[in-house]
C-alpha atoms as a PDB file:
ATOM      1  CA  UNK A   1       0.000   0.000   0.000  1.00  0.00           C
ATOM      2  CA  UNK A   2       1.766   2.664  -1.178  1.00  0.00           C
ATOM      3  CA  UNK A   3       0.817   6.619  -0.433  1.00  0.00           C
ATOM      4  CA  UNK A   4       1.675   9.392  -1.985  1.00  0.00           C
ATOM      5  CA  UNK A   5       0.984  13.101  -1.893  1.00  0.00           C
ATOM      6  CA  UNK A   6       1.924  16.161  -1.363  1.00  0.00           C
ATOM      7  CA  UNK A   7       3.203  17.256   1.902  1.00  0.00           C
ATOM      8  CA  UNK A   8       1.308  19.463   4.337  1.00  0.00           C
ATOM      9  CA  UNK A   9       4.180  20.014   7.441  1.00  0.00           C
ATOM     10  CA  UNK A  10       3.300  21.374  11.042  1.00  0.00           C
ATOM     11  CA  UNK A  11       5.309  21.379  14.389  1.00  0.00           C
ATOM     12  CA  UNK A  12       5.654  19.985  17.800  1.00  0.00           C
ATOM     13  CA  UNK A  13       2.476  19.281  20.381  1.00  0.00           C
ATOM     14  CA  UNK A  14       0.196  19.922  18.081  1.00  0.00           C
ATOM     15  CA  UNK A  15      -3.008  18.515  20.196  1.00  0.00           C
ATOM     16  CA  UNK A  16      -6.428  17.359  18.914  1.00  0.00           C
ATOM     17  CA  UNK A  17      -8.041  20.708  19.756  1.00  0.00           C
ATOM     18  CA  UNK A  18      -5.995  22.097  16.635  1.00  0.00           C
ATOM     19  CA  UNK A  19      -6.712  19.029  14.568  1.00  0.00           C
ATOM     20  CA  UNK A  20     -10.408  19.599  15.671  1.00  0.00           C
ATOM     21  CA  UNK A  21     -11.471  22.240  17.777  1.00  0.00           C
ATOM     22  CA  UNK A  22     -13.827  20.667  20.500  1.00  0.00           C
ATOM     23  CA  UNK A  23     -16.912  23.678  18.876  1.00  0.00           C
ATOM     24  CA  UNK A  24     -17.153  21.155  16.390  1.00  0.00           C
ATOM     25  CA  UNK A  25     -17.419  17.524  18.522  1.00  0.00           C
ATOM     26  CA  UNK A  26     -21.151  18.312  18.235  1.00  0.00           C
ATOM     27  CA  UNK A  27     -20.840  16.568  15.557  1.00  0.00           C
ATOM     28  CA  UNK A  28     -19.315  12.885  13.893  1.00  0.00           C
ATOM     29  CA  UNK A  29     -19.575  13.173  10.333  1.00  0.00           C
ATOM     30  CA  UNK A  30     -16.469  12.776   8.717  1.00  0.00           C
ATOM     31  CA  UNK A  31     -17.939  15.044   5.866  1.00  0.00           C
ATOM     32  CA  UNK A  32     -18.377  17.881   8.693  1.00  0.00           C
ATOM     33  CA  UNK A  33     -15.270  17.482  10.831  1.00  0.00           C
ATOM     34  CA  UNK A  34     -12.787  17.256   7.501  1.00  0.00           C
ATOM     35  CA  UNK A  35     -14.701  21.129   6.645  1.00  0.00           C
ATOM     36  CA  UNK A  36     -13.008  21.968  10.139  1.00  0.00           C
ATOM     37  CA  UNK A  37      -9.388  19.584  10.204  1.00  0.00           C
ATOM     38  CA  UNK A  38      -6.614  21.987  11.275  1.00  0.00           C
ATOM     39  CA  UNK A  39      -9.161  25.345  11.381  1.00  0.00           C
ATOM     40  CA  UNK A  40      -7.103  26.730  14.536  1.00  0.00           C
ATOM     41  CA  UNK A  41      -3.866  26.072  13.246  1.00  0.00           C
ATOM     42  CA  UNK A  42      -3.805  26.928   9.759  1.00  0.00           C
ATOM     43  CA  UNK A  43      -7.203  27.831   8.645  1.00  0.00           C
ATOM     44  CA  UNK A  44      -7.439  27.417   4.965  1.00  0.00           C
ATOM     45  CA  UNK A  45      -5.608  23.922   5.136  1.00  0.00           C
ATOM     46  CA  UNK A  46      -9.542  22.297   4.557  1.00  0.00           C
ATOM     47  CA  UNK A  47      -9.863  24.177   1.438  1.00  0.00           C
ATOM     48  CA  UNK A  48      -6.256  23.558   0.336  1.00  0.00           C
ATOM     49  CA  UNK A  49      -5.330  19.595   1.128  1.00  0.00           C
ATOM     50  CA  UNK A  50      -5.964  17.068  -1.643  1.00  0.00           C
ATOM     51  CA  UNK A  51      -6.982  13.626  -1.812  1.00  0.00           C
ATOM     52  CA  UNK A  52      -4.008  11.970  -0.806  1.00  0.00           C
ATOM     53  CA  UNK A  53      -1.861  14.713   0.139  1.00  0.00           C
ATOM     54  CA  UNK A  54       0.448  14.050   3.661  1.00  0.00           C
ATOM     55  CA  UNK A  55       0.866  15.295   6.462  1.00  0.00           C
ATOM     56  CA  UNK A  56       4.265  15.998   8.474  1.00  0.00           C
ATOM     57  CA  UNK A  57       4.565  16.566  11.809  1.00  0.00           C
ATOM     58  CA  UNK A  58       7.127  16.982  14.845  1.00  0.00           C
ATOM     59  CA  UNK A  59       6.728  15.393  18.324  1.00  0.00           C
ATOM     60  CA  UNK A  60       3.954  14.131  20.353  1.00  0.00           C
ATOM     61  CA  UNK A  61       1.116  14.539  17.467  1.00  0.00           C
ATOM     62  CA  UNK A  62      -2.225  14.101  18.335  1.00  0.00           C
ATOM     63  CA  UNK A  63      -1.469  15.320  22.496  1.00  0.00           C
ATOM     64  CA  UNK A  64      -4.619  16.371  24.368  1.00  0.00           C
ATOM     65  CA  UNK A  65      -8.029  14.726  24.770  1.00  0.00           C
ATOM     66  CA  UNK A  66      -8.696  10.906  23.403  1.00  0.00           C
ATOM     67  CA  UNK A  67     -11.147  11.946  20.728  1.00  0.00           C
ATOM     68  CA  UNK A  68     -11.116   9.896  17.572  1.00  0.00           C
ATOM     69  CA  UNK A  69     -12.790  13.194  16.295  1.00  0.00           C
ATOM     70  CA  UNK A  70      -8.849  14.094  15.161  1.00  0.00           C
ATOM     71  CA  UNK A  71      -7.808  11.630  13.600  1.00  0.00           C
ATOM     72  CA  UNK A  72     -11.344  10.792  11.552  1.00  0.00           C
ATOM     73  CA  UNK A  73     -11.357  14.722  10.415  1.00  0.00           C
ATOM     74  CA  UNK A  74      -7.480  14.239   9.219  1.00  0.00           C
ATOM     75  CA  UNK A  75      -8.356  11.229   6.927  1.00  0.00           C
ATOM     76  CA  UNK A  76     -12.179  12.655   5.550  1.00  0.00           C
ATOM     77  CA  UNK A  77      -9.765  15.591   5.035  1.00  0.00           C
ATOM     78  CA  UNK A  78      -8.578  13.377   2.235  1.00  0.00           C
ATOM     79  CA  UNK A  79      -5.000  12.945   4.050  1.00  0.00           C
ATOM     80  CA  UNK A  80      -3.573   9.489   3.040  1.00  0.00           C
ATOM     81  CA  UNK A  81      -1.104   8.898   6.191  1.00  0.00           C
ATOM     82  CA  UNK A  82       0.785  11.083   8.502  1.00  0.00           C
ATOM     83  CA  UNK A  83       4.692  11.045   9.414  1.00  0.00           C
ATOM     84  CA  UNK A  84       5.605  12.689  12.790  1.00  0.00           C
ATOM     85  CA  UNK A  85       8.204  12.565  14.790  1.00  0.00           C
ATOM     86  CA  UNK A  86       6.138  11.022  17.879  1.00  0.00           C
ATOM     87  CA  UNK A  87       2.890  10.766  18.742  1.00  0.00           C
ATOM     88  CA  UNK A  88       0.592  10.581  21.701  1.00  0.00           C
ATOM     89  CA  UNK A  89      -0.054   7.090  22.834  1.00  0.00           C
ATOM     90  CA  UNK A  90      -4.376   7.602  22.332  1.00  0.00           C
ATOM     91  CA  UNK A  91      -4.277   9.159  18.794  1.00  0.00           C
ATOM     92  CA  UNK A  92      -1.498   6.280  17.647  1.00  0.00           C
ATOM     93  CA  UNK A  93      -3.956   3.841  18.685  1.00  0.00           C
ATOM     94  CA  UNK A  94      -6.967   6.112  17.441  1.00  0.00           C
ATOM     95  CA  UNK A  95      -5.824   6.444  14.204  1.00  0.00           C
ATOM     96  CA  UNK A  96      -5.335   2.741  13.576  1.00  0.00           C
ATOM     97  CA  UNK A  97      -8.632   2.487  15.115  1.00  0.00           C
ATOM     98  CA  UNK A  98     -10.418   4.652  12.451  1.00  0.00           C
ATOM     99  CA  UNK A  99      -7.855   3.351   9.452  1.00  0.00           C
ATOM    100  CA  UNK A 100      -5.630   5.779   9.425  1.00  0.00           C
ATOM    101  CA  UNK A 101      -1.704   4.927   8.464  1.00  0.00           C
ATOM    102  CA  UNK A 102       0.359   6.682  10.568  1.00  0.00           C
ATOM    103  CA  UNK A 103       4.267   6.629  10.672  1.00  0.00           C
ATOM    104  CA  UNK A 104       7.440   7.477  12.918  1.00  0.00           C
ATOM    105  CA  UNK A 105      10.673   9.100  11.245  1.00  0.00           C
ATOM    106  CA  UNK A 106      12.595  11.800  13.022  1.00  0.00           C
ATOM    107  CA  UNK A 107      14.595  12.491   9.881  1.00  0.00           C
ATOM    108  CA  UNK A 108      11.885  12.711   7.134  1.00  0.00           C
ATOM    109  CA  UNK A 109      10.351  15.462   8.977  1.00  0.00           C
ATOM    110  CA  UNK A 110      13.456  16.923   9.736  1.00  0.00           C
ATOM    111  CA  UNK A 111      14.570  17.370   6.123  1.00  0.00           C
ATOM    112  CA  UNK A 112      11.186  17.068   4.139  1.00  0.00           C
ATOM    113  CA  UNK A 113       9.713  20.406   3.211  1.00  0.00           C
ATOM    114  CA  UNK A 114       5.885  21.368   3.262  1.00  0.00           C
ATOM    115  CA  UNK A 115       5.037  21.362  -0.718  1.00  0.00           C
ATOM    116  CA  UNK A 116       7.575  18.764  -1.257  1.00  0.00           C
ATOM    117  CA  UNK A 117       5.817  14.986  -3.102  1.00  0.00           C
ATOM    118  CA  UNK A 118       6.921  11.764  -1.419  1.00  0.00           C
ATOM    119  CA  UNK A 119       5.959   8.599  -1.039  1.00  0.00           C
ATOM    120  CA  UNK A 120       5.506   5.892   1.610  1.00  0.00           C
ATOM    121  CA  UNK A 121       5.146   2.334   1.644  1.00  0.00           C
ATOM    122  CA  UNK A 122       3.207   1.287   4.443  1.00  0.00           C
ATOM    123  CA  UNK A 123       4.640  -2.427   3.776  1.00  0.00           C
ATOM    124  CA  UNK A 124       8.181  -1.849   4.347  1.00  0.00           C
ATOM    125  CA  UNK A 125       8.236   1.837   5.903  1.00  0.00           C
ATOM    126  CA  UNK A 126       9.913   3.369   3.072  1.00  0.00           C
ATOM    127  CA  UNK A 127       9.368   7.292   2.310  1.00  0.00           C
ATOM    128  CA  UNK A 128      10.612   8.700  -0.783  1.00  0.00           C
ATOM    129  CA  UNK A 129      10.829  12.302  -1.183  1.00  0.00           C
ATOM    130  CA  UNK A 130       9.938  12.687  -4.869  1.00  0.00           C
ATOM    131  CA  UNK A 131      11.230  16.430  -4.749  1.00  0.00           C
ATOM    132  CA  UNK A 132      14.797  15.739  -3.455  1.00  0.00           C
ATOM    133  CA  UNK A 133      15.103  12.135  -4.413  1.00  0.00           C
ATOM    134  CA  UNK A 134      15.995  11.630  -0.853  1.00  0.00           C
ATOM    135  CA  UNK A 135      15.080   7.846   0.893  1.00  0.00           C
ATOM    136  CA  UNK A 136      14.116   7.181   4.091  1.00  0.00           C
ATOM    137  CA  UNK A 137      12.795   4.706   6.687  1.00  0.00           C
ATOM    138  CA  UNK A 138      10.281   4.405   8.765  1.00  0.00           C
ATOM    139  CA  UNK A 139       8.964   2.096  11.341  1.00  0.00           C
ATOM    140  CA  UNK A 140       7.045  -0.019   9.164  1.00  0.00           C
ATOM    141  CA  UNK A 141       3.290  -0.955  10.427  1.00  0.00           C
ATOM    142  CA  UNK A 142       3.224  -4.691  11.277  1.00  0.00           C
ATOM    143  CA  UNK A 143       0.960  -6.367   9.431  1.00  0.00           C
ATOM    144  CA  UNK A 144      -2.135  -7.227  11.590  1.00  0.00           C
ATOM    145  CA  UNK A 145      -2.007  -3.467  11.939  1.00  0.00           C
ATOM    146  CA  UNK A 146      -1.820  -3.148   8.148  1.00  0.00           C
ATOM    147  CA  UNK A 147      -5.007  -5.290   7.817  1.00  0.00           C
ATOM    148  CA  UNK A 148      -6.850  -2.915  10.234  1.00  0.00           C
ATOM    149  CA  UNK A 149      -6.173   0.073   7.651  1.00  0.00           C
ATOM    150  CA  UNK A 150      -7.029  -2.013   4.735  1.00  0.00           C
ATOM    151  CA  UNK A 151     -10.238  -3.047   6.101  1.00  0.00           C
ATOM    152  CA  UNK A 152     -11.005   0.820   6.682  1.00  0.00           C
ATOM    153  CA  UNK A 153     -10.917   0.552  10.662  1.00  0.00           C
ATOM    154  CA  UNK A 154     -11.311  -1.622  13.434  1.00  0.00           C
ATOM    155  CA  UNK A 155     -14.837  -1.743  13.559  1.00  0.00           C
ATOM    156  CA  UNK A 156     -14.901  -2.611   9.656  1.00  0.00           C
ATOM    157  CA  UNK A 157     -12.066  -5.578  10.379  1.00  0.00           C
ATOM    158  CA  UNK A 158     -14.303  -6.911  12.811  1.00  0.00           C
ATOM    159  CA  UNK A 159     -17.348  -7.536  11.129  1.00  0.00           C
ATOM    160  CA  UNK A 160     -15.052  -8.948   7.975  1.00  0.00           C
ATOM    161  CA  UNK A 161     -13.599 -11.364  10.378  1.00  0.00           C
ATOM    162  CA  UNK A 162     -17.283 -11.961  11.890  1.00  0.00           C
ATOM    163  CA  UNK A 163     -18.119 -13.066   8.572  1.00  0.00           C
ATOM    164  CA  UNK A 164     -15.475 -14.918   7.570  1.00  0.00           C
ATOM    165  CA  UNK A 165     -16.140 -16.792  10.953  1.00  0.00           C
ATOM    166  CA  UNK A 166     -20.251 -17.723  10.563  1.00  0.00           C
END
């Protein structure tokens, strides 16, 4: 499974009250909360990102309240995975949750720049910078994890396993 896009970069501690301010939790639809992803911290990155496009990131992404609001509004925003430095423990497991690839690499978002094109491979943790022609690696997502994203979420895995089980 192989992503690629353009990249959208932002810094440290960004929480989930950037990635979704709580005025909009009134709310699930992914249609609705993607309208809103990022509003406090840049906020014309709605009406800019692309399907597929990435996002970049520094440490401790995703900080702040446990709301799977963030990371659902980042991939209805039509974001196809995001690299960061770190994250917070309940958005790494929040994103998986919703099917939402997510990657580590220090040096990627150290040396990427925002407009740049890469690619990853979710397989082997591979992210090309098609700008530079620079390579790097990732910590590849194991692959019951992978299965998660390719069903669309957990909640989607689980019934496809329900039925492959009756």
């Amino acid at each position: 499974m192989n992503q690629q896009g353009k990249v959208w970069k932002f810094g440290n501690d960004i929480d989930t009250d950037i990635i979704i301010a709580a005025r909009y939790l009134n709310s699930s639809d992914p249609v609705e909360l993607a309208k809103h992803c990022m509003e406090d911290g840049d906020p014309t990155f709605a009406s800019k990102v692309s399907a597929g496009d990435v996002m970049l990131a520094g440490k401790n992404f995703g900080c702040g309240s446990s709301r799977e609001h963030a990371p659902i509004a980042i991939k209805a925003a039509g974001v196809s995975c995001v690299v960061a430095k770190s994250y917070a423990r309940i958005f790494y497991r929040n994103a998986f949750n919703i099917g939402l690839p997510i990657f580590e690499c220090p040096e990627a978002v150290d040396e990427i720049n925002e407009g740049d094109v890469i690619t990853v491979d979710a397989a082997s943790g591979a992210i090309v910078n098609q700008t530079s022609g620079k390579h790097y690696q990732a910590v590849p997502i194991p692959d019951f994890m992978r299965q998660i994203i390719d069903a669309g979420g957990l909640i989607s895995y689980v019934k496809g396993r329900v039925k492959q089980d009756v």
